[in-house]
Protein backbone atom coordinates (compact mmCIF):
# COMPACT_ATOMS: atom_id res chain seq x y z
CA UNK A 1 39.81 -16.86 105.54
CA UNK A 2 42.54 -13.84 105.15
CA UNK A 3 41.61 -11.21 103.29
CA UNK A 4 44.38 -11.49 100.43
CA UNK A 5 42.78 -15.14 100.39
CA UNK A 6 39.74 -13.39 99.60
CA UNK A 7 40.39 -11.64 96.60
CA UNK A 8 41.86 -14.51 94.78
CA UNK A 9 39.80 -17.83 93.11
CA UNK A 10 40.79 -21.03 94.81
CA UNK A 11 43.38 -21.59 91.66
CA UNK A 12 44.82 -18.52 92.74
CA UNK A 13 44.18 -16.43 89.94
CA UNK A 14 42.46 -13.02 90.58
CA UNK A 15 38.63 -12.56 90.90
CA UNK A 16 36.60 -10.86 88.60
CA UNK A 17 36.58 -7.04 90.28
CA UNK A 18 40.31 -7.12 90.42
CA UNK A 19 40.96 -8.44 87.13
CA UNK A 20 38.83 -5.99 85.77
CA UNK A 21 40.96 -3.03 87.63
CA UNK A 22 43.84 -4.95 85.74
CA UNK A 23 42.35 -4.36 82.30
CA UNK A 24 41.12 -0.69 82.98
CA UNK A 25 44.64 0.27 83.49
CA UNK A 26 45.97 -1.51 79.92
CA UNK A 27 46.11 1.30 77.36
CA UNK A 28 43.36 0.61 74.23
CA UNK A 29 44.14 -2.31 72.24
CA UNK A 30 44.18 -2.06 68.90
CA UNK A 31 41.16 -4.60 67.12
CA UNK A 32 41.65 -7.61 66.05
CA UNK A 33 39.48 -7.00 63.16
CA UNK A 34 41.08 -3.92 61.58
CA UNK A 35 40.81 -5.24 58.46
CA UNK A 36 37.18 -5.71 57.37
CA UNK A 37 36.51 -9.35 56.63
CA UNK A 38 34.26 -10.44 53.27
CA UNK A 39 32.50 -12.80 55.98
CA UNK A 40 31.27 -10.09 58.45
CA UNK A 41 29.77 -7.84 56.12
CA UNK A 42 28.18 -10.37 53.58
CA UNK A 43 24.32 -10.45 54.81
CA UNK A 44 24.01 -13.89 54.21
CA UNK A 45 20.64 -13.43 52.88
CA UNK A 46 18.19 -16.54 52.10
CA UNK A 47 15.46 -15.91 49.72
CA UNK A 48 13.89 -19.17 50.20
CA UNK A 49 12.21 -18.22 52.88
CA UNK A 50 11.99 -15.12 55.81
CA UNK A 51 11.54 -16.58 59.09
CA UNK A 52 9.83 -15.12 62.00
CA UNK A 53 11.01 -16.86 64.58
CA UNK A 54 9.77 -16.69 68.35
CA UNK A 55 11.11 -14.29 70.89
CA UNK A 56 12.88 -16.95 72.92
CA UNK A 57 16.65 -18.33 72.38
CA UNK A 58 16.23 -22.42 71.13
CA UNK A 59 18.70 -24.91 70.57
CA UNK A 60 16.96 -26.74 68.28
CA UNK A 61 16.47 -24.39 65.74
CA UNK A 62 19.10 -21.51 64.67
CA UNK A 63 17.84 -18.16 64.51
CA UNK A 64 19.07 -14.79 65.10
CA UNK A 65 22.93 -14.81 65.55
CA UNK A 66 23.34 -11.90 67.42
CA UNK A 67 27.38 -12.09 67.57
CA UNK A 68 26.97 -12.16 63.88
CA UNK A 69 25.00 -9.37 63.86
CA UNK A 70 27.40 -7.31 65.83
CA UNK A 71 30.12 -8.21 63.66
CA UNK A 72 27.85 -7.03 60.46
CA UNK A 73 26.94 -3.68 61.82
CA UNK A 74 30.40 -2.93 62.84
CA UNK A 75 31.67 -4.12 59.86
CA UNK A 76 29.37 -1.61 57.62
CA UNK A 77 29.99 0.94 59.80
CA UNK A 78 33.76 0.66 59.18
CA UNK A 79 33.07 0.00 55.66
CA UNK A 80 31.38 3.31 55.60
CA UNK A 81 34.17 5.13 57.59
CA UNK A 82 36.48 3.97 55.40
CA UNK A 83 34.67 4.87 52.43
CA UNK A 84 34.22 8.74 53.63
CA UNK A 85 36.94 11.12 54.14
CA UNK A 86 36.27 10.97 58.20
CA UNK A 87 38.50 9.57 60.61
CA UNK A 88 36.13 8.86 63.21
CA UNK A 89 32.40 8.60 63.95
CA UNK A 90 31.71 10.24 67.04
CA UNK A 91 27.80 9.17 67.55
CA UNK A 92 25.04 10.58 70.30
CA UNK A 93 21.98 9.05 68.67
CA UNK A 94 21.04 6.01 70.73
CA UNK A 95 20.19 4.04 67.13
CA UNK A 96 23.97 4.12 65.95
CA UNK A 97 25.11 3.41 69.62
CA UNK A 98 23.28 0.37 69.38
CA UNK A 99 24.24 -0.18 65.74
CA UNK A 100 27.99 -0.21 66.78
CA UNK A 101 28.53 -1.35 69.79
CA UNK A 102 25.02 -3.67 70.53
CA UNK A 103 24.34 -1.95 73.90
CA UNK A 104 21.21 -0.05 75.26
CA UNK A 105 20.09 1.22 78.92
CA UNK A 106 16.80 2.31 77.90
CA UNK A 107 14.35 3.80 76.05
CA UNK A 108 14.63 6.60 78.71
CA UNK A 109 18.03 7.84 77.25
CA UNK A 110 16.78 8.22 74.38
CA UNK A 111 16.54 12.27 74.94
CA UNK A 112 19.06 12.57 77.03
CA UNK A 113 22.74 12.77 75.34
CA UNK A 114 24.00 10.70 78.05
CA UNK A 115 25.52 7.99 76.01
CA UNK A 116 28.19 8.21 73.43
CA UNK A 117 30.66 6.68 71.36
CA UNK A 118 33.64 6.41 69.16
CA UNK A 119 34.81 4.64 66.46
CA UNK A 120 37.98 5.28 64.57
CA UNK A 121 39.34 2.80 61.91
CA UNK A 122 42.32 2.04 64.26
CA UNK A 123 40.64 0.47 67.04
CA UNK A 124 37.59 -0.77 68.63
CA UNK A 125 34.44 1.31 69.66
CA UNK A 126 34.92 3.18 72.78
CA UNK A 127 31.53 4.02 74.54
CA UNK A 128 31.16 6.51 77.37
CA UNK A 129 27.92 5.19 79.48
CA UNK A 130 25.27 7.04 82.08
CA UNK A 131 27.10 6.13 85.15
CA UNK A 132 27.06 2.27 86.56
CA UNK A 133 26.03 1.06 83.16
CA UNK A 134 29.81 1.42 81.74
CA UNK A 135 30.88 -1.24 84.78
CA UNK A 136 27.54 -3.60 83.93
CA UNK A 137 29.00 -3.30 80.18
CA UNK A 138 32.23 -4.74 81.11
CA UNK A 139 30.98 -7.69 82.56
CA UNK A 140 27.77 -8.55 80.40
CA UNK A 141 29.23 -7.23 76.95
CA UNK A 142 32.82 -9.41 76.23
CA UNK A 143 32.21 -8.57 72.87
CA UNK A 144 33.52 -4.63 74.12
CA UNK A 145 37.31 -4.36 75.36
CA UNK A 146 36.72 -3.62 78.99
CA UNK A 147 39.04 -0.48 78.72
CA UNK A 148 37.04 1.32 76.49
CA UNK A 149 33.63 1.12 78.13
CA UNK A 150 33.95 4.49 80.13
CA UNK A 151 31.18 6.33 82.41
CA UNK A 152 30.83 9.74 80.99
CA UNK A 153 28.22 12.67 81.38
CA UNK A 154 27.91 15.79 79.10
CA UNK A 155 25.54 17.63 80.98
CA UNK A 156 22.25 15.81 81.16
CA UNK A 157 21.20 18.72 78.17
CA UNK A 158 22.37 21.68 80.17
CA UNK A 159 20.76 20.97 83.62
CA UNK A 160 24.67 20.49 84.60
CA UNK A 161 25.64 23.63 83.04
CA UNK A 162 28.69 23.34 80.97
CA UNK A 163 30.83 25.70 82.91
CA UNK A 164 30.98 22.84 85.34
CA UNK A 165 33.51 21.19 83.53
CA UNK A 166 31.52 18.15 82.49
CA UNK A 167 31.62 19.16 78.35
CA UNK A 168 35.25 20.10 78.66
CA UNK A 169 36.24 17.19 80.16
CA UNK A 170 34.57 14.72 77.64
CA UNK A 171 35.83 16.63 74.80
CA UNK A 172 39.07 15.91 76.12
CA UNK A 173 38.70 12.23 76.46
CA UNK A 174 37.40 12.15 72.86
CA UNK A 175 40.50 14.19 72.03
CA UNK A 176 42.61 11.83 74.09
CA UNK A 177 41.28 8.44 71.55
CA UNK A 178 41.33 9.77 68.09
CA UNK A 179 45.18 11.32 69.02
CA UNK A 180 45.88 7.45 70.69
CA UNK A 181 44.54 6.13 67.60
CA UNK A 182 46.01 8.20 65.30
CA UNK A 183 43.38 10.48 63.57
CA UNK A 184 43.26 13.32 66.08
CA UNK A 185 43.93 15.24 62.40
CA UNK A 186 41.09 13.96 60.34
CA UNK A 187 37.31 15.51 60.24
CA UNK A 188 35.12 13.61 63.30
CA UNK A 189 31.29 12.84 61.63
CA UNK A 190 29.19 13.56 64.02
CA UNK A 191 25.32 12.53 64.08
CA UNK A 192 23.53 14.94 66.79
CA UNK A 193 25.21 17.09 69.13
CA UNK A 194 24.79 19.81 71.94
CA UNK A 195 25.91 23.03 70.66
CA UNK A 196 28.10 23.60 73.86
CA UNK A 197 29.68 19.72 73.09
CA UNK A 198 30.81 20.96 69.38
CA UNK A 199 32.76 24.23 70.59
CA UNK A 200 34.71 22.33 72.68
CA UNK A 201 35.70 19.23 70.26
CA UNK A 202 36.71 22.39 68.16
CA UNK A 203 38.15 24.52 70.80
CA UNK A 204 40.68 21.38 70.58
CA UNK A 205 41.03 22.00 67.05
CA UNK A 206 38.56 18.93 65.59
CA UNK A 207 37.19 19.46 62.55
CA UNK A 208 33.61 18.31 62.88
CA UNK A 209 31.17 17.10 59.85
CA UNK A 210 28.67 15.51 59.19
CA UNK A 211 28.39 11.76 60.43
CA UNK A 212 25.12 10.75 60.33
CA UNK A 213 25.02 10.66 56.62
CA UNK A 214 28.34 8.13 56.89
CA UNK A 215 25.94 5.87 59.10
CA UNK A 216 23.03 5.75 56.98
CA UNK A 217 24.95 4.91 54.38
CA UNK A 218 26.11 1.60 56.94
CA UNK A 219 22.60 0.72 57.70
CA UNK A 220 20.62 1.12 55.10
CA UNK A 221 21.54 -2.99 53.84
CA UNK A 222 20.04 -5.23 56.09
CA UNK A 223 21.10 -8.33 57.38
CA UNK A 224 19.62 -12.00 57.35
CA UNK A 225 19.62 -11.18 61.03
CA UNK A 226 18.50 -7.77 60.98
CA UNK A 227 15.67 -8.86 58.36
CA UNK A 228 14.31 -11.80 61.06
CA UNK A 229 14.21 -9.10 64.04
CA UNK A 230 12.62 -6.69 61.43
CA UNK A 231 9.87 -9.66 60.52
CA UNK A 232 9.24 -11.15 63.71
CA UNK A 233 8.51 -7.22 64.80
CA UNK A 234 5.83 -7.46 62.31
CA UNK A 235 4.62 -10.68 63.34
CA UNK A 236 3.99 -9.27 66.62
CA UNK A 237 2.06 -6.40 65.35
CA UNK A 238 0.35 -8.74 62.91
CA UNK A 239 -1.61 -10.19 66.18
CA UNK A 240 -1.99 -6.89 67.59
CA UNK A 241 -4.15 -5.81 64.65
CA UNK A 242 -6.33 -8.98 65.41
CA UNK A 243 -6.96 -7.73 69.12
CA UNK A 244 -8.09 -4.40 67.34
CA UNK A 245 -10.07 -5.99 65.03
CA UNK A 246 -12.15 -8.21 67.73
CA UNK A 247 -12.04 -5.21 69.98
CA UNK A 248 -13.50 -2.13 67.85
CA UNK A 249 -16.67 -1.26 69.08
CA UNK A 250 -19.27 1.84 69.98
CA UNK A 251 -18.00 3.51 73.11
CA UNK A 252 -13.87 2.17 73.11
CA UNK A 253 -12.06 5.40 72.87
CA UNK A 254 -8.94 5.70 70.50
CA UNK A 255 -6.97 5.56 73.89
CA UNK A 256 -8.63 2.20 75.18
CA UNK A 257 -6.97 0.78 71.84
CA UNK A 258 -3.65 2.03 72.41
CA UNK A 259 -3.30 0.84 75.77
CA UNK A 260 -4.83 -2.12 74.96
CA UNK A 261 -2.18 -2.57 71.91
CA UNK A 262 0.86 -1.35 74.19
CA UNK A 263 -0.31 -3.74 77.10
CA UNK A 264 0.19 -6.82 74.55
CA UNK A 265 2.84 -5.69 72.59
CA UNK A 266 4.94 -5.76 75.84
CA UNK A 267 3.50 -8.83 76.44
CA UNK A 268 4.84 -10.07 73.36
CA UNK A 269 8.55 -8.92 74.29
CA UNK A 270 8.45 -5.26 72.25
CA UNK A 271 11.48 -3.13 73.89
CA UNK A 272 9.74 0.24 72.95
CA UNK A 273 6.22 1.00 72.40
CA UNK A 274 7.77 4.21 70.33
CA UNK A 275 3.66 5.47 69.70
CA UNK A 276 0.40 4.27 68.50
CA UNK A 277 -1.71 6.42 66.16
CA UNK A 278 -5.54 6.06 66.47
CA UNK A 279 -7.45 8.03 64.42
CA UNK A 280 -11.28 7.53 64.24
CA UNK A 281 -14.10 9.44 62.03
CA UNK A 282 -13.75 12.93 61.56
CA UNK A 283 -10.77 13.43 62.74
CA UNK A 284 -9.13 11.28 59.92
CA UNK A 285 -9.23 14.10 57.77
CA UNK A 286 -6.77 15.52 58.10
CA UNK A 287 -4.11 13.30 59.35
CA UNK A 288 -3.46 14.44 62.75
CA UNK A 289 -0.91 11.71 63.50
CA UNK A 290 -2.38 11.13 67.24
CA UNK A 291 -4.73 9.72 69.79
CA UNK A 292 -7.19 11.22 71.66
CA UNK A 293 -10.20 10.07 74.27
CA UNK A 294 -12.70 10.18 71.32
CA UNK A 295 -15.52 7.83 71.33
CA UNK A 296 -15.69 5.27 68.94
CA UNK A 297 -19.08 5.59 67.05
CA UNK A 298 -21.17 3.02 64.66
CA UNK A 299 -19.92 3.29 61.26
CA UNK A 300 -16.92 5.13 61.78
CA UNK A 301 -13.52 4.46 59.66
CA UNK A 302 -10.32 4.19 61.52
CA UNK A 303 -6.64 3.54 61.24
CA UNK A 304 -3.72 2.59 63.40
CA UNK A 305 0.06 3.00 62.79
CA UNK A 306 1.97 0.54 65.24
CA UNK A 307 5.77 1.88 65.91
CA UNK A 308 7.46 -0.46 67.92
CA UNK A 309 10.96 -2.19 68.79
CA UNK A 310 11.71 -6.12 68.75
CA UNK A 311 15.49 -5.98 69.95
CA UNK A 312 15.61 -2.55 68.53
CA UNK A 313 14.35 -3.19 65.09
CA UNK A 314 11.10 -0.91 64.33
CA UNK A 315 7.83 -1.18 62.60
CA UNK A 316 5.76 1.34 61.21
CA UNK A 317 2.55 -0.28 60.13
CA UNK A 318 -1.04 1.05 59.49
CA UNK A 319 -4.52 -0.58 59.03
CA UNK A 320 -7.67 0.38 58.54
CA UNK A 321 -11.15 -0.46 59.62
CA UNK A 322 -14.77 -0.25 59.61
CA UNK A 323 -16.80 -0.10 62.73
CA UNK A 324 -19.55 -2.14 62.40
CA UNK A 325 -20.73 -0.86 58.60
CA UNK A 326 -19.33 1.52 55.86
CA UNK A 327 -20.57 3.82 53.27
CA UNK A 328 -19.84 3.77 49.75
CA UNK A 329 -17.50 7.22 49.89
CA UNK A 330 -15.27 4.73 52.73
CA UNK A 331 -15.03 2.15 50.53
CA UNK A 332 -13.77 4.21 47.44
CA UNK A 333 -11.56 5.85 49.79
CA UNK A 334 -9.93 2.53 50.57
CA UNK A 335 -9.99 1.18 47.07
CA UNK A 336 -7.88 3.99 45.90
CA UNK A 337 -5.26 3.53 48.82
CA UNK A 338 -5.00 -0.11 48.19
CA UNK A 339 -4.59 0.71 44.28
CA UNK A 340 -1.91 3.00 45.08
CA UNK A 341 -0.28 0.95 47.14
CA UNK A 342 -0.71 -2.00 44.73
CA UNK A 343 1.33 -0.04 41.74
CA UNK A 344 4.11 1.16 44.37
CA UNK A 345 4.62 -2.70 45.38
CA UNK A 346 4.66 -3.72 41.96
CA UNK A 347 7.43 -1.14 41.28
CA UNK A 348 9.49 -2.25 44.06
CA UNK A 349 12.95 -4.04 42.80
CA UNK A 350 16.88 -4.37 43.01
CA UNK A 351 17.93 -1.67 40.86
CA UNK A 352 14.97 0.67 40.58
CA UNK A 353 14.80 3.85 41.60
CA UNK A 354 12.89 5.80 44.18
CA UNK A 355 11.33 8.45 41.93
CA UNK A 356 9.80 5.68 39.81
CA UNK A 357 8.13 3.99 43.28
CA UNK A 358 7.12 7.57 43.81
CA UNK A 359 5.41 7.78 40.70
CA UNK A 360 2.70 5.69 41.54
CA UNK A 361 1.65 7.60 44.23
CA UNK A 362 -1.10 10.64 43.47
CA UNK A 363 -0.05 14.69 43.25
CA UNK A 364 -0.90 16.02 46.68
CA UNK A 365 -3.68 18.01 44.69
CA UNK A 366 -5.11 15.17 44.29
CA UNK A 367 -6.50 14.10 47.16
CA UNK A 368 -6.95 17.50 48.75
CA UNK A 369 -3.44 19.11 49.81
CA UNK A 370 -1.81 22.19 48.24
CA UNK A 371 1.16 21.19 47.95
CA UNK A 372 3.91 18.02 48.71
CA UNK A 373 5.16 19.79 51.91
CA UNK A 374 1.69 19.31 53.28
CA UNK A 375 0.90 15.99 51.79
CA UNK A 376 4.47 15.03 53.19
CA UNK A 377 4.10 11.40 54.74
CA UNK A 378 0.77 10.24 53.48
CA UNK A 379 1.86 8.87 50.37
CA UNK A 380 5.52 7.91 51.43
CA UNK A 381 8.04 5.03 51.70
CA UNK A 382 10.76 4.87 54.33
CA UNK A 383 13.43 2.61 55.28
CA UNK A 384 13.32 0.53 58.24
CA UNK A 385 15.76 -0.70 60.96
CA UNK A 386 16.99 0.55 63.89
CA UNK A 387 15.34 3.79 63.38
CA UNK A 388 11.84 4.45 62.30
CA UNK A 389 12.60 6.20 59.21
CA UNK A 390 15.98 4.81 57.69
CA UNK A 391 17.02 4.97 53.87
CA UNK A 392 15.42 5.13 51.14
CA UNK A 393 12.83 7.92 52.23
CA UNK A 394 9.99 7.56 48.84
CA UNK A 395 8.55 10.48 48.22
CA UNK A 396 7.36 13.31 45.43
CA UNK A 397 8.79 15.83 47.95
CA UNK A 398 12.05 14.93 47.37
CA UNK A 399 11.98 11.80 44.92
CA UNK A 400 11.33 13.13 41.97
CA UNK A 401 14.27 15.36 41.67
CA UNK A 402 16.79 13.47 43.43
CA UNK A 403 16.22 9.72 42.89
CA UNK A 404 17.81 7.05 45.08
CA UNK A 405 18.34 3.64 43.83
CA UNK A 406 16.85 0.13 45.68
CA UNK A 407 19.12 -2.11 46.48
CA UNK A 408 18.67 -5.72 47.37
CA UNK A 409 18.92 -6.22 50.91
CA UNK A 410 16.72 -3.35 51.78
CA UNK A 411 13.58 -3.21 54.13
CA UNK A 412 11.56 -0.24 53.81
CA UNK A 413 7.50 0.60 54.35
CA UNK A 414 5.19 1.94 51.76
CA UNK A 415 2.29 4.27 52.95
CA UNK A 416 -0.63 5.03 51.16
CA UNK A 417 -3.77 7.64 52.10
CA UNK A 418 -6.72 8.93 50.52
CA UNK A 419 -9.66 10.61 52.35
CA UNK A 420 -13.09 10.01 51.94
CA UNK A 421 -15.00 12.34 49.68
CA UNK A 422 -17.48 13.26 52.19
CA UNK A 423 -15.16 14.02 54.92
CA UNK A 424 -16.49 11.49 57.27
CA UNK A 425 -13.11 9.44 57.53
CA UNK A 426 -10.12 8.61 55.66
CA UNK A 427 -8.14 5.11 54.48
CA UNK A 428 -4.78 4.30 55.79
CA UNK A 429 -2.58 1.69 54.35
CA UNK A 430 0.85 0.62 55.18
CA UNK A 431 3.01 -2.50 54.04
CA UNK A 432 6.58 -3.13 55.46
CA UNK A 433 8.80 -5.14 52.16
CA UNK A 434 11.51 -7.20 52.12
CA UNK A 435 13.61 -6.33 48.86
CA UNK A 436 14.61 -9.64 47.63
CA UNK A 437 16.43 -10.67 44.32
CA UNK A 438 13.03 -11.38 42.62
CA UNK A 439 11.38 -7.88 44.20
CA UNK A 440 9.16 -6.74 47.13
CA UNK A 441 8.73 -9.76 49.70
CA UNK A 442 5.40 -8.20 52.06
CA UNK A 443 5.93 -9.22 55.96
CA UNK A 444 2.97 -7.37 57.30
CA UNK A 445 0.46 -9.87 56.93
CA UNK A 446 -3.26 -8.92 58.80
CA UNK A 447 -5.32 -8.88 55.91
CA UNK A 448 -5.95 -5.59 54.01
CA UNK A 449 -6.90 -6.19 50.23
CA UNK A 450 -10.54 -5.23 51.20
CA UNK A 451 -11.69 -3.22 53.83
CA UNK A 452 -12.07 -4.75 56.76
CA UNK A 453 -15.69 -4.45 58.75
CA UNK A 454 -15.26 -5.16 62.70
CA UNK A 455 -18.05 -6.46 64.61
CA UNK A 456 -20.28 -5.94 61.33
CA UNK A 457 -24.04 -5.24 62.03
C-alpha cells in the first residue's frame, strides 16, 4: 500500500485526520441558527407526569433528548444575549461551558480556568479546551463546528505566570472572534475571571461587564429535559437515603456514611459527588455544614445534605434521622421544620413571589441566631440546575426587600432548620419542587412527614 493510498478511504475521499486539517483551516462559519427558533427554546413541558427515567439510553421508550437539550440551552442563552446590551458572553465557569456548548473534561477543571468559551450572536460557540480535549471535541461533539474547538491555556491560575505570554495570547484570540464576528465594539459579559485575564481583554480595548447575571437569567427556566435529569438525580439520592436509613447505627462515623453514600451514588452513574454533609448530635447545633470521624451514638439526631450531578444536573437534598430512639425536644424540633416547610410548599406557584415563600419561614431570632446573615441558608430556597444554587435564591436576607417572581418552569429546593431546645441535635429538612402550572410538584421522595427512627430499639 503507498502512502498517499494511505491517507485516503477506499472511495477516495480523505480520512478523518486530514479532513479535519481541512476544516481547521476554513475561517468560522457563521450558524445556521442565528435566528432563535420558537421550537428550540419552548421547554416542551408535560404536566401529566415527571418521569425519572433510568440512566441508560433505550429505544423503546423516549427520554432525555439531549440534542434537544443543546439546542434549548443555546437557544436561552442567545435569547438572553440578545436581550442584554452585551455582544458576547465570554464564560470561565465550567456550569455555563456546559450550558452552551454540552461539553465537560472533568470535575477536576472545575478550579482550574482552563476551559473557556465564546458566544457572540453572530456565530456559533467557540470553546478553547485543556490541551488534547479540543481534538477529542472535534470528533465526539458534531454538534460544535470543528474550527472553533481550540486548545487554549491561561495560566493554570498563575503557576504559568502571565508574563509568559499565555494570557496575552488568549486575549488575543478572543479579540480575534468578537472582531470576525462583528462585536469587537460591544461590552463582553463575563462570569469569573483571573484578574491578569481582564487587563489584557482591556488592554485591547474590551469593555468587560458583567455576564454571569445574562446567564442566570438563560438558565433559570428549565427544560422537559433538564427537569428529567434534575428528577432522576433525585431518584438516585432517594435510594441513597434508604442505604442511610438501614445503615445508621452506634459506632458508624459520619464519614463511614459518606463514603458509603459516594460509593453508591457512583454506582448509580452520579458524574460528581460535589459533598455530603453529615452532621450527628451535638454538633448539629450549630450547622457546621461538614463531616467529621464522629461516632455515631444511641439516640442521636442526624441529617444529610446529598449534592450531586446526574449529567450535570445537581441535587441538594437533606434528611433527617433518629438513631435508634428520640426525645421529645427532637421531635418538636422536627415538627417545626416540617411545618415550615409545609407553609413554604404551599406558597409555591407560577406568579408568586419570593418574599411571600420567604414569609413562611421563622426570623432568625427565632430559632437562636442574631441576625439573617448568620441564619443565612437554614431557612432558604435555591434554584437548581447545572449549578447548586441557581435562581430564585428564597430568603429573608435578601427576599424581603427585593422580591423575585416564580415562574413556571422553575426547579428550585426549599430548606428548612430548627434546633432542638436542649441542644442535643437539630432537624434538617430539604424538598427539591418542580414548579408546574397547578404549583409545587415534590421529586424528593424518601419519606419525611414524621421523623424517621433507624434501627429503633
Amino acid at each position: 500500500m503507498s502512502s498517499d493510498h494511505s491517507h485516503h478511504s477506499h472511495d477516495g475521499r480523505p480520512c478523518d485526520h486530514e479532513h479535519e486539517q481541512e476544516m481547521l483551516k476554513k475561517p468560522a462559519a457563521l450558524s445556521e441558527r442565528l435566528e432563535i427558533l420558537p421550537d428550540d427554546i419552548d421547554p416542551k413541558h408535560d404536566w401529566t407526569r415527571l418521569n425519572a427515567h433510568g440512566v441508560m439510553n433505550v429505544d423503546f421508550e423516549e427520554r432525555v433528548d439531549f440534542r434537544r437539550l443543546h439546542r434549548y440551552r443555546l437557544g436561552r442563552a442567545r435569547q438572553a444575549l440578545r436581550n442584554s446590551d452585551l455582544g458576547a458572553l465570554l464564560c470561565f465557569d465550567n456550569n455555563n461551558i456546559r450550558y452552551i456548548t454540552s461539553t465537560m473534561i472533568g470535575e477536576w477543571s472545575r478550579d482550574k480556568f482552563c476551559r473557556y468559551t465564546v458566544l457572540t450572536g453572530n456565530g456559533e460557540p467557540h470553546l478553547w479546551d485543556f490541551g488534547s480535549a479540543a481534538a477529542h471535541h472535534r470528533i465526539y461533539a458534531p454538534w460544535l463546528q470543528p474550527v472553533c474547538c481550540h486548545a487554549g491555556n491561561v495560566g493554570l491560575r498563575g503557576t504559568i505566570p502571565p508574563d509568559q505570554g499565555l494570557v496575552k495570547r488568549a486575549a488575543q484570540e478572543i479579540h480575534d472572534v468578537l472582531r470576525e464576528q462583528g462585536v469587537a465594539n460591544m461590552p463582553v459579559g463575563v462570569d469569573v475571571i483571573e484578574p491578569p485575564m481582564m487587563f489584557e481583554l482591556q488592554k485591547l480595548g474590551i469593555d468587560v461587564r458583567d455576564g454571569q447575571q445574562v446567564m442566570l437569567d438563560a438558565r433559570e427556566v428549565k427544560s422537559r429535559d433538564e427537569i428529567m435529569l434534575l428528577n432522576t438525580a433525585a431518584a438516585m439520592v432517594d435510594g441513597v437515603y434508604h442505604d442511610i436509613y438501614e445503615a445508621l447505627k452506634p459506632g458508624v462515623r459520619e464519614s463511614d456514611i459518606v463514603a458509603m453514600a459516594s460509593k453508591r451514588l457512583f454506582e448509580m452513574g452520579s458524574d460528581d459527588v460535589e459533598a455530603i454533609n453529615a452532621v450527628a448530635g451535638e454538633r448539629c447545633a450549630p450547622h457546621p455544614h461538614n463531616f467529621t470521624d464522629r461516632i455515631i451514638r444511641p439516640g442521636d439526631q442526624a441529617f444529610f445534605d446529598i449534592i450531586q450531578a446526574y449529567m450535570g444536573y445537581r441535587t441538594c437534598y437533606y434528611r433527617t434521622f433518629n438513631v435508634g430512639k428520640a426525645t421529645p425536644a427532637h421531635h418538636d424540633a422536627y415538627r417545626k421544620a416540617r411545618e415550615w416547610m409545609d407553609e413554604a410548599l404551599s406558597r409555591v406557584r407560577p406568579g408568586a413571589s419570593t418574599d411571600h415563600i420567604a414569609a413562611a419561614f421563622p426570623k432568625a431570632e427565632e430559632f437562636g441566631f442574631p441576625n439573617e446573615m448568620e441564619a443565612f441558608a437554614l431557612q432558604f430556597g435555591h434554584g437548581l440546575g447545572v449549578a447548586l444554587h441557581e435562581r430564585p435564591i428564597i430568603s429573608r436576607l435578601v427576599s424581603m426587600d427585593h422580591p423575585m417572581e416564580i415562574k413556571e418552569g422553575m426547579v428550585f429546593a426549599l430548606e428548612t432548620y430548627c434546633p432542638a431546645k436542649d441542644g442535643s441535635g437539630a432537624a434538617r429538612i430539604e424538598e427539591e419542587v418542580v414548579v408546574t402550572a397547578d404549583g409545587a410538584k415534590v421529586i424528593t421522595l424518601f419519606p419525611a412527614e414524621e421523623l424517621p427512627i433507624a434501627n429503633r430499639y
